[in-house]
C-alpha atoms as a PDB file:
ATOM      1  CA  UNK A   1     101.566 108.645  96.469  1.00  0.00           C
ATOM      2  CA  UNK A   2     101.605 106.177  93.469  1.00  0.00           C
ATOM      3  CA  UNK A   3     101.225 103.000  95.705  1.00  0.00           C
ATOM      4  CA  UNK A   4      98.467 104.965  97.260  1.00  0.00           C
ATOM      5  CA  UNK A   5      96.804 105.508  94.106  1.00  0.00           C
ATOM      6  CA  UNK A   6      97.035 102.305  93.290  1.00  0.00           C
ATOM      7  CA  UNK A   7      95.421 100.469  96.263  1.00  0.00           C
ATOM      8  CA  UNK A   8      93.042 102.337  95.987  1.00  0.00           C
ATOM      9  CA  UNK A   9      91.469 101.472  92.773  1.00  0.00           C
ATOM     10  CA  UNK A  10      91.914  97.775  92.983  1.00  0.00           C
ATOM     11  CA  UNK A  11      89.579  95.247  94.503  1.00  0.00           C
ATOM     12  CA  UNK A  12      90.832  93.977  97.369  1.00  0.00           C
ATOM     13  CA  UNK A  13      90.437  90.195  96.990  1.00  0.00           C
ATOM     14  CA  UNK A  14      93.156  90.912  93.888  1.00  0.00           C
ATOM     15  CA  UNK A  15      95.231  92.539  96.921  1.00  0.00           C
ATOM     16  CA  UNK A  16      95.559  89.516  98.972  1.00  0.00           C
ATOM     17  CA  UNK A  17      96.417  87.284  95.843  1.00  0.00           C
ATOM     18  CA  UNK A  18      98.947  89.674  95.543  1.00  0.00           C
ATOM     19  CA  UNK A  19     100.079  89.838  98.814  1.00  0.00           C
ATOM     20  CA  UNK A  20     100.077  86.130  98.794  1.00  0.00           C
ATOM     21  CA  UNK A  21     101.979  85.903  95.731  1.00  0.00           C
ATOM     22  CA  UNK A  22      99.856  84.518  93.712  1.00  0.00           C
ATOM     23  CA  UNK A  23     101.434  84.431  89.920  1.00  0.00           C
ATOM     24  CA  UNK A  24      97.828  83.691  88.708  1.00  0.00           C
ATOM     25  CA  UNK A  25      97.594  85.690  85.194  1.00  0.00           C
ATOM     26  CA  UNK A  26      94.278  86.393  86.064  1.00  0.00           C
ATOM     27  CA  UNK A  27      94.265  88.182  89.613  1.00  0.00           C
ATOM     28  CA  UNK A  28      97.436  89.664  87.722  1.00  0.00           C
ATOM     29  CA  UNK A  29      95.811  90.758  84.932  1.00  0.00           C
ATOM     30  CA  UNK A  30      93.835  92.663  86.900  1.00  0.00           C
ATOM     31  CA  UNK A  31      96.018  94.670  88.712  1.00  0.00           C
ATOM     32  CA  UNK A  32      97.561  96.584  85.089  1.00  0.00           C
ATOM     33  CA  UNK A  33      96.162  99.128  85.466  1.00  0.00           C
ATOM     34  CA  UNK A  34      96.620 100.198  89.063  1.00  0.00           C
ATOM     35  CA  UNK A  35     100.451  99.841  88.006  1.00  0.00           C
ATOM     36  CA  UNK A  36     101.080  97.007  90.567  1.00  0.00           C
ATOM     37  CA  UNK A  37     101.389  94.912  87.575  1.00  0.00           C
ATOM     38  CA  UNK A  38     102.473  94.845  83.984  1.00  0.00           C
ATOM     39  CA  UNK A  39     102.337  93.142  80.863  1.00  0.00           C
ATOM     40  CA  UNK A  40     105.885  91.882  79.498  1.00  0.00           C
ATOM     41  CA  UNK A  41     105.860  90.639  75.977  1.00  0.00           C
ATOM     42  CA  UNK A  42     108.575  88.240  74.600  1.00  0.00           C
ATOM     43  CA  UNK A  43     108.933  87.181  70.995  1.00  0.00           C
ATOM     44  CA  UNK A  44     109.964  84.502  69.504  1.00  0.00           C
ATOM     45  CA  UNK A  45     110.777  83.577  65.924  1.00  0.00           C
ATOM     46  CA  UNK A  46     109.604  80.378  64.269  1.00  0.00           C
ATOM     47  CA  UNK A  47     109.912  79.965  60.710  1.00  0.00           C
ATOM     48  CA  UNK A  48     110.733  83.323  59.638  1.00  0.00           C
ATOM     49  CA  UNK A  49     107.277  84.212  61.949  1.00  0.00           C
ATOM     50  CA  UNK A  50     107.316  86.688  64.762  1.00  0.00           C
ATOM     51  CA  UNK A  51     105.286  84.578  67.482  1.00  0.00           C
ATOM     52  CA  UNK A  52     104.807  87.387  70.706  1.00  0.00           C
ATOM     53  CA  UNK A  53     103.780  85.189  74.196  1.00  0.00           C
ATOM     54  CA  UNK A  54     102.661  88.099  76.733  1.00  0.00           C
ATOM     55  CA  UNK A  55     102.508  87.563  79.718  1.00  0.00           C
ATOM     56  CA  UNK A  56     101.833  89.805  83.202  1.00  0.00           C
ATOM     57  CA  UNK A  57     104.583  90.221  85.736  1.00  0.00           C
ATOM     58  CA  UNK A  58     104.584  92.128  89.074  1.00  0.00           C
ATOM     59  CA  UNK A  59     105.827  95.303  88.773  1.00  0.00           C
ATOM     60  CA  UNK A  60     108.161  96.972  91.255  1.00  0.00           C
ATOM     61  CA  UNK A  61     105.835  99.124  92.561  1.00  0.00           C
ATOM     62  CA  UNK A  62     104.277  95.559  93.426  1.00  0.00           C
ATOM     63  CA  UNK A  63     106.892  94.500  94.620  1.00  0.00           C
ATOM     64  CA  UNK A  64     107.198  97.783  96.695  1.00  0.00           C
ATOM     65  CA  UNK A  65     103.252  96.919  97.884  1.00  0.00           C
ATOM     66  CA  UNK A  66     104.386  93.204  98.200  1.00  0.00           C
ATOM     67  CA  UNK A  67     107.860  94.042 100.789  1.00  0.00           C
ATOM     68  CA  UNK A  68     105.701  96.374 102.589  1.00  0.00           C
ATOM     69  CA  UNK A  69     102.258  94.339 103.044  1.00  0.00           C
ATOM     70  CA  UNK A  70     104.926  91.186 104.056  1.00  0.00           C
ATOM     71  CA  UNK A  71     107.142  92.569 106.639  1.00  0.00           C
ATOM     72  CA  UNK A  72     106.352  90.726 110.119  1.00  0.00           C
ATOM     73  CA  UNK A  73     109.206  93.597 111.864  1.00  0.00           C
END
């Protein structure tokens, strides 16, 4: 039901860049909130300063999407 959901409120050029495997942060970016995606944050101290580098990853419900849209059996 959730990968159902989620196809279904996504544009579906962003589908084939996922299906594709494209790890373009912007067809990524635009898959958050359809839960295909999500954003992973990672910090990093410099100097006594907190620097946070976010970044979008697929998800393993996109993966899920990703296995299924893939298989050639």
């Amino acid at each position: 039901m959730r990968l159902a959901s989620a196809v279904k409120i996504v544009f579906i050029e962003d589908l084939n860049k996922l299906i594709k495997n494209t790890n373009n942060n912007y067809y990524l970016g635009n898959l958050i909130g359809s839960g295909l995606t999500e954003v992973s944050s990672t910090v990093i101290i410099i100097s006594g300063y907190d620097v946070v580098h976010n970044s979008v990853r697929i998800s393993a419900l996109g993966k899920l999407f990703m296995r299924l849209m893939n298989n050639k059996s």
